[in-house]
C-alpha atoms as a PDB file:
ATOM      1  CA  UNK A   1       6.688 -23.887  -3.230  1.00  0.00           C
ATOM      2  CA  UNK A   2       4.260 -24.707  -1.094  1.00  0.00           C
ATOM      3  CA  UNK A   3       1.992 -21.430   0.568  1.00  0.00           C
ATOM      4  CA  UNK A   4       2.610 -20.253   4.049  1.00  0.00           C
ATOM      5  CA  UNK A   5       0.595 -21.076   6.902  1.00  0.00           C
ATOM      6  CA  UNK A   6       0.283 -18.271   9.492  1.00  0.00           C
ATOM      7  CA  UNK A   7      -2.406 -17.214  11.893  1.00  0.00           C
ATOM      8  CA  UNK A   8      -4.341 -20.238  11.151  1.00  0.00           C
ATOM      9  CA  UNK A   9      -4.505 -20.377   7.480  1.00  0.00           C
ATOM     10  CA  UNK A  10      -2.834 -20.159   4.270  1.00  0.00           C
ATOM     11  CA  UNK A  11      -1.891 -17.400   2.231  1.00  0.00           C
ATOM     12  CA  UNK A  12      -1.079 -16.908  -1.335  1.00  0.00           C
ATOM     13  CA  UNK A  13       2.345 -16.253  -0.697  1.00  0.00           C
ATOM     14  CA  UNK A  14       5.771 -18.568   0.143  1.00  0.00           C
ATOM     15  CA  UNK A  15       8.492 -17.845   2.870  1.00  0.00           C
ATOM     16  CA  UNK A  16      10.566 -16.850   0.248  1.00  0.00           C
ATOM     17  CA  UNK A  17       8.565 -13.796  -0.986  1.00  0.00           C
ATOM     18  CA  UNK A  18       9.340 -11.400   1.999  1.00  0.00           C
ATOM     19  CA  UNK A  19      12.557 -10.671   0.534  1.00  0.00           C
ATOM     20  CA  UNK A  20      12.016  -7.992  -1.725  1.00  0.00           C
ATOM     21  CA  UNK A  21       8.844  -6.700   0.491  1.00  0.00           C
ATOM     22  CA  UNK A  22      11.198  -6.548   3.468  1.00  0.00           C
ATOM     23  CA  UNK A  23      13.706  -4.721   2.260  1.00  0.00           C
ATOM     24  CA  UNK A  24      11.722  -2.019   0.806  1.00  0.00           C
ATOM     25  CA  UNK A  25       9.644  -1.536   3.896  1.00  0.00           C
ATOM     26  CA  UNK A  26      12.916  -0.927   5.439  1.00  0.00           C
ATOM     27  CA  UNK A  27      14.201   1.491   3.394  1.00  0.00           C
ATOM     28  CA  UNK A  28      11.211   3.301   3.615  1.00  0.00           C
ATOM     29  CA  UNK A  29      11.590   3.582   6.906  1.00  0.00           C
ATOM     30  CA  UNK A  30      14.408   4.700   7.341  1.00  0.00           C
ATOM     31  CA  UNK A  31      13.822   7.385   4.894  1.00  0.00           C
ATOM     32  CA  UNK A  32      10.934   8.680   7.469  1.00  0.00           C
ATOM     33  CA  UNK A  33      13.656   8.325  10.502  1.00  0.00           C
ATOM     34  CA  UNK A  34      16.111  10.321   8.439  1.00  0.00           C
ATOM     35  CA  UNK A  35      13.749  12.946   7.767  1.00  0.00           C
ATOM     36  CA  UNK A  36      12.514  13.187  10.627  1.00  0.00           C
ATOM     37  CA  UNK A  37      15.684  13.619  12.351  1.00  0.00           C
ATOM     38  CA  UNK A  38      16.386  16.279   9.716  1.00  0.00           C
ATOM     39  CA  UNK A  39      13.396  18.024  10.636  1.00  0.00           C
ATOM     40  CA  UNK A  40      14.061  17.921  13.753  1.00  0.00           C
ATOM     41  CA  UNK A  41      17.533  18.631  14.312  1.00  0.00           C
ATOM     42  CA  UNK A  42      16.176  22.139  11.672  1.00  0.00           C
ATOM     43  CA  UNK A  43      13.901  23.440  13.828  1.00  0.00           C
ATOM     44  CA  UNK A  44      15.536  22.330  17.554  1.00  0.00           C
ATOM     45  CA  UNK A  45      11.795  21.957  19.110  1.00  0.00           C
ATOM     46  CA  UNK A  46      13.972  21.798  22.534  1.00  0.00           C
ATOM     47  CA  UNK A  47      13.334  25.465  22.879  1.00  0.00           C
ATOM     48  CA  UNK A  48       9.923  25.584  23.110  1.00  0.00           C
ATOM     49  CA  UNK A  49       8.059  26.206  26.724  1.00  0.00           C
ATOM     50  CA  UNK A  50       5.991  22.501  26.515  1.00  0.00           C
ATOM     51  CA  UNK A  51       7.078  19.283  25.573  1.00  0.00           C
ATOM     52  CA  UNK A  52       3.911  17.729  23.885  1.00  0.00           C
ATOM     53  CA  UNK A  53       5.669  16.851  21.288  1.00  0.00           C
ATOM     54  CA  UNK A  54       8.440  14.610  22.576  1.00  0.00           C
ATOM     55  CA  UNK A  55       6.501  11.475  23.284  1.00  0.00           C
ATOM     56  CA  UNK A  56       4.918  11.544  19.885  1.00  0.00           C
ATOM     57  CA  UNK A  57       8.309  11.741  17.921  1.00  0.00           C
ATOM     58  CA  UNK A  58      10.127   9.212  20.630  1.00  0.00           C
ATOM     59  CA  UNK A  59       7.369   7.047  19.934  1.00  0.00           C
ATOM     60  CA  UNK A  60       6.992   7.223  16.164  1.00  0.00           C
ATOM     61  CA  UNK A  61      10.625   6.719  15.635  1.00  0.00           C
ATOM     62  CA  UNK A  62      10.967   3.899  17.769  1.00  0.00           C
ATOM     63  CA  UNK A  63       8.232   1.911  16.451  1.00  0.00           C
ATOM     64  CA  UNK A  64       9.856   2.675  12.878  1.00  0.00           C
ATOM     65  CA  UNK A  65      13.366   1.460  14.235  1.00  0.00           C
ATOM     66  CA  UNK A  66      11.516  -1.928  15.485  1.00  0.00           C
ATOM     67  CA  UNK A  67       9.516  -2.479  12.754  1.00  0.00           C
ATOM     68  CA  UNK A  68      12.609  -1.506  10.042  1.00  0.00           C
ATOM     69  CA  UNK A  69      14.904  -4.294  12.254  1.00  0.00           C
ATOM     70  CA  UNK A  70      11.807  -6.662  12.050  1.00  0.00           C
ATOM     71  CA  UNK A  71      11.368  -6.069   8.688  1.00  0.00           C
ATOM     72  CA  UNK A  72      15.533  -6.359   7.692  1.00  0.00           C
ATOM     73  CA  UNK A  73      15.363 -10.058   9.867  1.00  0.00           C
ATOM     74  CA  UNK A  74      12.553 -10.836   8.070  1.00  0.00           C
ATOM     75  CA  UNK A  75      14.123 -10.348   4.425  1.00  0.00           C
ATOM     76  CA  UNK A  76      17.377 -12.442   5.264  1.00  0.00           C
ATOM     77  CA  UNK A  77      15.575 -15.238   6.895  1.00  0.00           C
ATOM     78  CA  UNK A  78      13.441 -15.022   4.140  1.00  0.00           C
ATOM     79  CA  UNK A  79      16.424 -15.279   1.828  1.00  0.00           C
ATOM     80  CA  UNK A  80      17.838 -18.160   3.665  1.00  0.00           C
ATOM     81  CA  UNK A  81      18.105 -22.039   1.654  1.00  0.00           C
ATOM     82  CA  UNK A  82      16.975 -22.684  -1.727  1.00  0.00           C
ATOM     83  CA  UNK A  83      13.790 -24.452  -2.987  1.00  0.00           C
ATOM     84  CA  UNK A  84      14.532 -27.736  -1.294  1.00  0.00           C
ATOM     85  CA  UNK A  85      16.123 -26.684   1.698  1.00  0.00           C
ATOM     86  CA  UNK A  86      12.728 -24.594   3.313  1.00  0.00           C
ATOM     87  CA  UNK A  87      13.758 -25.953   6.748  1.00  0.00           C
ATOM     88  CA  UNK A  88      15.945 -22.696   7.280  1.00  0.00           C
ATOM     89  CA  UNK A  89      13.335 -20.830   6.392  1.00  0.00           C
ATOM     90  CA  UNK A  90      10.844 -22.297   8.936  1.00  0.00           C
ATOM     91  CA  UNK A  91      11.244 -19.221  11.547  1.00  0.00           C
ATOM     92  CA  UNK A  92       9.857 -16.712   9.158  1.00  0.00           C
ATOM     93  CA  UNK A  93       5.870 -17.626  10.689  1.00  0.00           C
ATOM     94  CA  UNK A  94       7.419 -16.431  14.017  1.00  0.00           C
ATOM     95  CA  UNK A  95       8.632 -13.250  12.355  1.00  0.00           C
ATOM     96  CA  UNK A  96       5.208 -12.862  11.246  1.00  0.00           C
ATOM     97  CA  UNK A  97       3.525 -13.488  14.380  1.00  0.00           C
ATOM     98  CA  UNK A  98       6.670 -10.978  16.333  1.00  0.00           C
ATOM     99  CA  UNK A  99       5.574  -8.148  13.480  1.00  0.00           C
ATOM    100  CA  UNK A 100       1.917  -8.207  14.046  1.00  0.00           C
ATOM    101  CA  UNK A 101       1.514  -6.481  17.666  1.00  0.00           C
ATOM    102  CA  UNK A 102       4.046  -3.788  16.538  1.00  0.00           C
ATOM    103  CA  UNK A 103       1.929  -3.086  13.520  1.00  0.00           C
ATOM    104  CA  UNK A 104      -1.080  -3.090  15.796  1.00  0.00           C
ATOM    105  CA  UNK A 105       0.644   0.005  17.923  1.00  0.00           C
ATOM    106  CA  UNK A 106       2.044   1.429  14.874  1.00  0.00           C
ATOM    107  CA  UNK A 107      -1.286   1.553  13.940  1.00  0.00           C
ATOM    108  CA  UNK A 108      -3.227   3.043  17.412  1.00  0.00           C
ATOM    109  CA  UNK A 109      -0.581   5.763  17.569  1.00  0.00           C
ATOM    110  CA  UNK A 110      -0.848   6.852  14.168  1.00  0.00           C
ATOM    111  CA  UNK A 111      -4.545   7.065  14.854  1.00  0.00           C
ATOM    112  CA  UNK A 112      -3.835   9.250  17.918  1.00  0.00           C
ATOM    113  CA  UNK A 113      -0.755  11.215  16.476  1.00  0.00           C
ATOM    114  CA  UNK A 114      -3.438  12.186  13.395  1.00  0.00           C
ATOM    115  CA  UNK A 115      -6.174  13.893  16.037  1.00  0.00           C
ATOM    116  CA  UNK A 116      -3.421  15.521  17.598  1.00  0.00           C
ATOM    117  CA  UNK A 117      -1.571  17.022  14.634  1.00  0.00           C
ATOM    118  CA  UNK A 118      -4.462  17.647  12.917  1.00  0.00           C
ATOM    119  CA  UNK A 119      -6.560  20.004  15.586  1.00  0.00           C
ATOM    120  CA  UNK A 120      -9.020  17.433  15.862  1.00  0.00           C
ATOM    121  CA  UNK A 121      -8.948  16.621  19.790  1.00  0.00           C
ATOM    122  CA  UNK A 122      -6.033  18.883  20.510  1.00  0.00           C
ATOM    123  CA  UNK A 123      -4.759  22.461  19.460  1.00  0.00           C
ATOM    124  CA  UNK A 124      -1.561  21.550  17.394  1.00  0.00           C
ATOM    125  CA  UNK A 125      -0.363  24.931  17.829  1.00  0.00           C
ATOM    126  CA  UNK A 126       1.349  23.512  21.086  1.00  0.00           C
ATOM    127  CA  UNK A 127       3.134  20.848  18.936  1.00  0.00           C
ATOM    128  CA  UNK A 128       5.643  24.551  18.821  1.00  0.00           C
ATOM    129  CA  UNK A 129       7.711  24.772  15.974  1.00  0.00           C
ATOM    130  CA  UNK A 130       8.063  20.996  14.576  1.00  0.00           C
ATOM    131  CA  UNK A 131       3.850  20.706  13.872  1.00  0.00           C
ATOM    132  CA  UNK A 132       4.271  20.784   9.957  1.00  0.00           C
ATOM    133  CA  UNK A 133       7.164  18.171  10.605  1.00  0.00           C
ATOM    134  CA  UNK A 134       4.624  15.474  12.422  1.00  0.00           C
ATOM    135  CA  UNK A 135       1.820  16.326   9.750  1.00  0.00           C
ATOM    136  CA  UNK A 136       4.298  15.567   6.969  1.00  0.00           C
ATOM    137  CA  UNK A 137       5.512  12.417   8.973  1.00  0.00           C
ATOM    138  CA  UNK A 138       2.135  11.073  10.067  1.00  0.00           C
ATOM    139  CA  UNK A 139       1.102  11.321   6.116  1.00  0.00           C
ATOM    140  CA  UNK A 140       4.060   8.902   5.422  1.00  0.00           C
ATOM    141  CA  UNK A 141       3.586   6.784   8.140  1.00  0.00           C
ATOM    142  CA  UNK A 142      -0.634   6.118   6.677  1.00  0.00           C
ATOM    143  CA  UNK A 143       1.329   5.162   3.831  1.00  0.00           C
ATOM    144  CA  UNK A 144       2.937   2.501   4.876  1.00  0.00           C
ATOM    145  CA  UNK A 145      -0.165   1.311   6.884  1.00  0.00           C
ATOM    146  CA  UNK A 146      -2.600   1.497   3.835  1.00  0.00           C
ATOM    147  CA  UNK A 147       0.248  -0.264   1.875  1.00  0.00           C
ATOM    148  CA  UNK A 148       0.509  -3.216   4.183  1.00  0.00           C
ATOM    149  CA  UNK A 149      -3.089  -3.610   4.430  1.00  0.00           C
ATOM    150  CA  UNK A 150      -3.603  -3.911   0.628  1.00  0.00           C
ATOM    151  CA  UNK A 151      -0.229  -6.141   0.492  1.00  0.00           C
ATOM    152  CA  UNK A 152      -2.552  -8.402   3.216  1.00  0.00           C
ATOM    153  CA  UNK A 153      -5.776  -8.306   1.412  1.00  0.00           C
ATOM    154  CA  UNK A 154      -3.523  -9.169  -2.513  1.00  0.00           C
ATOM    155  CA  UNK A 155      -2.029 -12.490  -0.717  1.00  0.00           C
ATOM    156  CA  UNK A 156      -4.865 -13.960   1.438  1.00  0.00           C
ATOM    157  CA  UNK A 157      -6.284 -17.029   0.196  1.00  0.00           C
ATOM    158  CA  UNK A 158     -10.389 -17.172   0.974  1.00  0.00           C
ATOM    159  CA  UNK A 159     -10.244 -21.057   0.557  1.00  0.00           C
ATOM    160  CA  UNK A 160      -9.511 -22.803   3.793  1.00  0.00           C
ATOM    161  CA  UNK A 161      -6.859 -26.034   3.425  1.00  0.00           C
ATOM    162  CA  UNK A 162      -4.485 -27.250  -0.251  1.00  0.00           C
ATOM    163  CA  UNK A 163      -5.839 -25.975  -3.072  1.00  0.00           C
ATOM    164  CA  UNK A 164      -5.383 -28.773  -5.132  1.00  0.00           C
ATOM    165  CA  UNK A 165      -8.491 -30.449  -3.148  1.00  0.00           C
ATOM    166  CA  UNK A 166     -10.493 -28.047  -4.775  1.00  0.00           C
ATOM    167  CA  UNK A 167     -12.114 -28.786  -8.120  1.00  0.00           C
ATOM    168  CA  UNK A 168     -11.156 -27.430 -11.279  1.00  0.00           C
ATOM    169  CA  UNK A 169     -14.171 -24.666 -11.183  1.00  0.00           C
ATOM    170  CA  UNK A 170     -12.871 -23.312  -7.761  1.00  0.00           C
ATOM    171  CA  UNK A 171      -9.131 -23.255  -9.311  1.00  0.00           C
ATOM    172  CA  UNK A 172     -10.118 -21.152 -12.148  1.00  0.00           C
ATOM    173  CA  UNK A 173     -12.232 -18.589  -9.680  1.00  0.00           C
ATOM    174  CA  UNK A 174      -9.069 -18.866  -7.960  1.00  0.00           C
ATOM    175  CA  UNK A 175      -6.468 -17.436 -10.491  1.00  0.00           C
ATOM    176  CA  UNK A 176      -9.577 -15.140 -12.025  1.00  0.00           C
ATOM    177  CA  UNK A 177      -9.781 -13.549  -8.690  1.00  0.00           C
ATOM    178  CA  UNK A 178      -5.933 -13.258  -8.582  1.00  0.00           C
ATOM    179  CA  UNK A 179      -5.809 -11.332 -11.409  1.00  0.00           C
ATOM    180  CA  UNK A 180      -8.868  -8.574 -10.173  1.00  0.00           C
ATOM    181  CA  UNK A 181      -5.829  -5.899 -10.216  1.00  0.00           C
ATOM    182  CA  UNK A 182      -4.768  -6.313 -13.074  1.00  0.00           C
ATOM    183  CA  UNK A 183      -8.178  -6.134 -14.835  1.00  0.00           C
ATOM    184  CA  UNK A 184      -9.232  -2.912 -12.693  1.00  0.00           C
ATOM    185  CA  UNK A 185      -9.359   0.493 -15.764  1.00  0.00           C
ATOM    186  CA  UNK A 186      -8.855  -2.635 -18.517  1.00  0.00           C
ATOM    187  CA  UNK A 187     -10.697  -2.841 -21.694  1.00  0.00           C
ATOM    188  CA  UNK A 188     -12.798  -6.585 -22.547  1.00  0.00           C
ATOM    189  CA  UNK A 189     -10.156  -7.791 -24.901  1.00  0.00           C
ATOM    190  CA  UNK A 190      -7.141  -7.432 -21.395  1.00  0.00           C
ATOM    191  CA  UNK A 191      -9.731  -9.046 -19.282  1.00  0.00           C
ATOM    192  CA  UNK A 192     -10.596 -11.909 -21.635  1.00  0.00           C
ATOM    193  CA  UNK A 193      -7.212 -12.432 -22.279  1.00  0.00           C
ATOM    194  CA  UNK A 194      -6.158 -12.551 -18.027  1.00  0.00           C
ATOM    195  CA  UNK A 195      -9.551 -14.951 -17.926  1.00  0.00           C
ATOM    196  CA  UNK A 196      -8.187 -17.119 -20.652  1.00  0.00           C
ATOM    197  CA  UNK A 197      -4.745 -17.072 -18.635  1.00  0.00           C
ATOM    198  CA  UNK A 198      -6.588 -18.310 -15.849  1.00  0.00           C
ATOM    199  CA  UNK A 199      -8.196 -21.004 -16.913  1.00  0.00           C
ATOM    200  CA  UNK A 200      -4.929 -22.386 -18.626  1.00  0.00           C
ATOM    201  CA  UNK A 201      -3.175 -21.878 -15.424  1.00  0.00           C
ATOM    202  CA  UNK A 202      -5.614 -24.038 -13.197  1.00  0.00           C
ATOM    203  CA  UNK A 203      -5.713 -26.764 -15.606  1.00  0.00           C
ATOM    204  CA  UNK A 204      -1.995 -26.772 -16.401  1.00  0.00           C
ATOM    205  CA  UNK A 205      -1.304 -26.446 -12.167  1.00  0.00           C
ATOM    206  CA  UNK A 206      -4.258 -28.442 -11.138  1.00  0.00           C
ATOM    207  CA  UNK A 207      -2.459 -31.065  -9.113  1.00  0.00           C
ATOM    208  CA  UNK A 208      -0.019 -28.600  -7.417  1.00  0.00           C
ATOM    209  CA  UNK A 209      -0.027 -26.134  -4.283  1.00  0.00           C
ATOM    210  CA  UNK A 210       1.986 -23.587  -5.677  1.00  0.00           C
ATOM    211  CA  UNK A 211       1.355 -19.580  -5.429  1.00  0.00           C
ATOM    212  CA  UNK A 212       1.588 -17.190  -8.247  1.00  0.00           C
ATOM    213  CA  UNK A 213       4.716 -15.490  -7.536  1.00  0.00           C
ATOM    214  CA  UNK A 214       6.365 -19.323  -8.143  1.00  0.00           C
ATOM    215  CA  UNK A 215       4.876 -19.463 -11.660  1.00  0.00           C
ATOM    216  CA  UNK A 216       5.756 -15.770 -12.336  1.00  0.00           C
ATOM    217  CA  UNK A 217       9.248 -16.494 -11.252  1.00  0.00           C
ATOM    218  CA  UNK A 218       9.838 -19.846 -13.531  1.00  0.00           C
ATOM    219  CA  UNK A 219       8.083 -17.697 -16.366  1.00  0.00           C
ATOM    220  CA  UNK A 220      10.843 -14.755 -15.707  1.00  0.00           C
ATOM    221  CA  UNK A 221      13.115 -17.502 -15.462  1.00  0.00           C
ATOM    222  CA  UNK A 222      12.074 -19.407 -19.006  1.00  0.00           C
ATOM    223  CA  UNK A 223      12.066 -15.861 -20.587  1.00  0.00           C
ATOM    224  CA  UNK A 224      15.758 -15.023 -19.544  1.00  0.00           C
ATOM    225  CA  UNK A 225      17.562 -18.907 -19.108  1.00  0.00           C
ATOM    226  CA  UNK A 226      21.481 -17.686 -19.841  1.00  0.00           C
ATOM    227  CA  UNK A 227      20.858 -21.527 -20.870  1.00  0.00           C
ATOM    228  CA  UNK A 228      17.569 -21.015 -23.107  1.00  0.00           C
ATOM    229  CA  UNK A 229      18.182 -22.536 -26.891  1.00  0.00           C
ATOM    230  CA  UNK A 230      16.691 -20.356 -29.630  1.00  0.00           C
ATOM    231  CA  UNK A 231      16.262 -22.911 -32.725  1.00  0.00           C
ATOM    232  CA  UNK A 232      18.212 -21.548 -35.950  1.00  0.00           C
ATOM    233  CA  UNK A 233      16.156 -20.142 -38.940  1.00  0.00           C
ATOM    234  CA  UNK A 234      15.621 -22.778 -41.657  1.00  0.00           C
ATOM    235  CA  UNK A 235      18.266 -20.300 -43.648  1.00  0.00           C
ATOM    236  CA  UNK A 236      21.193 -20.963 -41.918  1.00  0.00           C
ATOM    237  CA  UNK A 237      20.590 -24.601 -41.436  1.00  0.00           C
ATOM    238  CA  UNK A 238      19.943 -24.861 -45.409  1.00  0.00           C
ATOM    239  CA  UNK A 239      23.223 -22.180 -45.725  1.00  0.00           C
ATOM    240  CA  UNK A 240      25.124 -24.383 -43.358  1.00  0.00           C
ATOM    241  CA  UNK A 241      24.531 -27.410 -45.335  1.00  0.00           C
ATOM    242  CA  UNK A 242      26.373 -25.987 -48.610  1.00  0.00           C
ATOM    243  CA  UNK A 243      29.596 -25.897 -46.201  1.00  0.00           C
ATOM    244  CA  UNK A 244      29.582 -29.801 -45.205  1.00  0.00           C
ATOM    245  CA  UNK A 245      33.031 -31.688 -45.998  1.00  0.00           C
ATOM    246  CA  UNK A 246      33.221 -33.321 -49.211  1.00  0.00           C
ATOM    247  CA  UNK A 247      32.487 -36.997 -48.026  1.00  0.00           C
ATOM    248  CA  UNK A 248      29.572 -35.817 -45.697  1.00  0.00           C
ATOM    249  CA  UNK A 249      27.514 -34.876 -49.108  1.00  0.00           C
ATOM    250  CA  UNK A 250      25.350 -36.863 -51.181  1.00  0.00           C
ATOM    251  CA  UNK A 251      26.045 -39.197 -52.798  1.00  0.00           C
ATOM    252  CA  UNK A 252      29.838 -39.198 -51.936  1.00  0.00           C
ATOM    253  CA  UNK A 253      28.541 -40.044 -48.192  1.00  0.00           C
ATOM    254  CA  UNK A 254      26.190 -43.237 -49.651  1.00  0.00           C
ATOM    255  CA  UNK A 255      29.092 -45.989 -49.315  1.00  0.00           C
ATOM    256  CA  UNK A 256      30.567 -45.039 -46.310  1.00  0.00           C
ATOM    257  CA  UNK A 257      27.006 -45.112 -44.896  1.00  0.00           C
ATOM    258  CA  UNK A 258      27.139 -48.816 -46.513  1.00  0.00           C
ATOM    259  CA  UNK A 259      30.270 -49.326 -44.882  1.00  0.00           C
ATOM    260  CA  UNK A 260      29.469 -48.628 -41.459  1.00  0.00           C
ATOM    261  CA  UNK A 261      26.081 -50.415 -41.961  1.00  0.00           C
ATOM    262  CA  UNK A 262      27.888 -53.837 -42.463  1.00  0.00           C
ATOM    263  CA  UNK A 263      29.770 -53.120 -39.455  1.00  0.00           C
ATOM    264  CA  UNK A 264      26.722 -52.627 -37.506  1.00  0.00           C
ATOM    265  CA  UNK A 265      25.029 -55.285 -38.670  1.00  0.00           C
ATOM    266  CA  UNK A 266      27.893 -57.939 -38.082  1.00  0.00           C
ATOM    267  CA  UNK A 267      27.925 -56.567 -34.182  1.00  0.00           C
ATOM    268  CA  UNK A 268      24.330 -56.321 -33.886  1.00  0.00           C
ATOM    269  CA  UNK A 269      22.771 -59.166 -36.113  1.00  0.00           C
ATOM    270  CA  UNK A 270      25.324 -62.101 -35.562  1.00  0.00           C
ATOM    271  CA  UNK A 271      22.906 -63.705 -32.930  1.00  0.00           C
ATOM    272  CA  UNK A 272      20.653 -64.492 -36.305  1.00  0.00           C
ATOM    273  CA  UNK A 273      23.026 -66.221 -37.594  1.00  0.00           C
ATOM    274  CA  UNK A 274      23.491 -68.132 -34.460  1.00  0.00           C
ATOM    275  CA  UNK A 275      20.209 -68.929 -33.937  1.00  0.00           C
END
């Protein structure tokens, strides 16, 4: 599958990967708009003498309603054709480019929200009864930023243009820096072992623009094919063998082997004879 190209360069990731990353963000959302609502409806903020509080909540949750519907659209477009058939999947750039400016504002207000919960610019004790409630909410909500951001820095691609123009040095760099999480609190024999990895993966992939989540799906695949053959052990094959028919054993099956032989030979060899 060949890598997506989105704000101006390609990423280590296809159009079909946002499935899975999609539907988690929104059910993570709207676990913060259900507890948020819970929180709210709890404590009934409606009472209090100011209303602070109500354009940081209207706000939050609307953002999270945009950006859970963005992210939902995102995961069935995303889900759309097969391997061949990317053209239905060709909208999922635009997705991408619809997202950004709502993560951008997610982003500000979180930043503001957190100086105002937090008594840094403003005294939260006016937020009345629902302050705990934003703090809790404006924790989750970093969350979810910090987790995007790292999800953007673990699929961009530093190399400009097709991989496969690059030599096989720059490949093996490549998968070695691919693999920097997994080596992160790992002892020399792991990290030797993801190197090694590496390098057989950019010479066995050197002609191909593929991303890693295609070669760890067709390894998940290999590993659990409802259609993968497991050779026998050389026991049952040799246990197998004692239970052949009578005239399939040696030397019983010797002359009809002969047998057939002349038949093959008259249909096959008769042009000798011609000639």
């Amino acid at each position: 599958m060949p890598p997506l190209q989105a704000f101006g360069h390609h990423w280590n990731i296809s159009n079909d990967d946002f499935v899975f990353p999609g539907l988690t963000d929104l059910i993570v959302r709207s676990f913060w708009v259900i507890c948020s609502l819970i929180i709210f409806i709890v404590h009934n903020p409606f009472g209090c003498s100011t209303y602070v509080w109500l354009p940081i909540v209207s706000l939050m949750i609307f953002v999270n309603f945009l950006s859970g519907g963005l992210s939902f659209a995102l995961a069935m477009l995303s889900a759309q054709g097969s391997i061949m058939e990317m053209e239905k999947r060709r909208h999922v750039s635009t997705l991408l480019y619809a997202r950004l400016p709502v993560f951008f504002v997610e982003v500000i207000w979180t930043i503001i929200t957190t100086l105002l919960s937090f008594n840094i610019f403003y005294n939260a004790d006016n937020l009345c009864k629902i302050e705990s409630g934003i703090r809790i909410a404006v924790v989750i909500e970093w969350i979810l930023v910090i987790s995007i951001f790292i999800g953007a820095i673990c699929v961009f691609n530093p190399h400009e243009g097709r991989r496969m123009d690059r030599s096989l040095v720059d490949e093996r760099l490549y998968w070695k820096r691919n693999f920097f999480l997994c080596k992160m609190r790992a002892d020399n024999q792991v990290r030797q072992a993801l190197d090694d990895i590496a390098t057989l993966i950019s010479q066995f992939f050197e002609d191909n623009n593929y991303v890693i989540s295609d070669i760890i799906a067709g390894l998940l695949l290999l590993v659990h094919s409802p259609h993968k053959h497991i050779p026998p052990p050389i026991e049952s094959i040799i246990k197998n063998e004692h239970e052949l028919p009578h005239w399939m054993k040696l030397p019983n099956c010797l002359k009809y082997a002969s047998r057939y032989f002349e038949f093959a030979f008259a249909v096959y060899g008769w042009p000798h004879y011609v000639g």
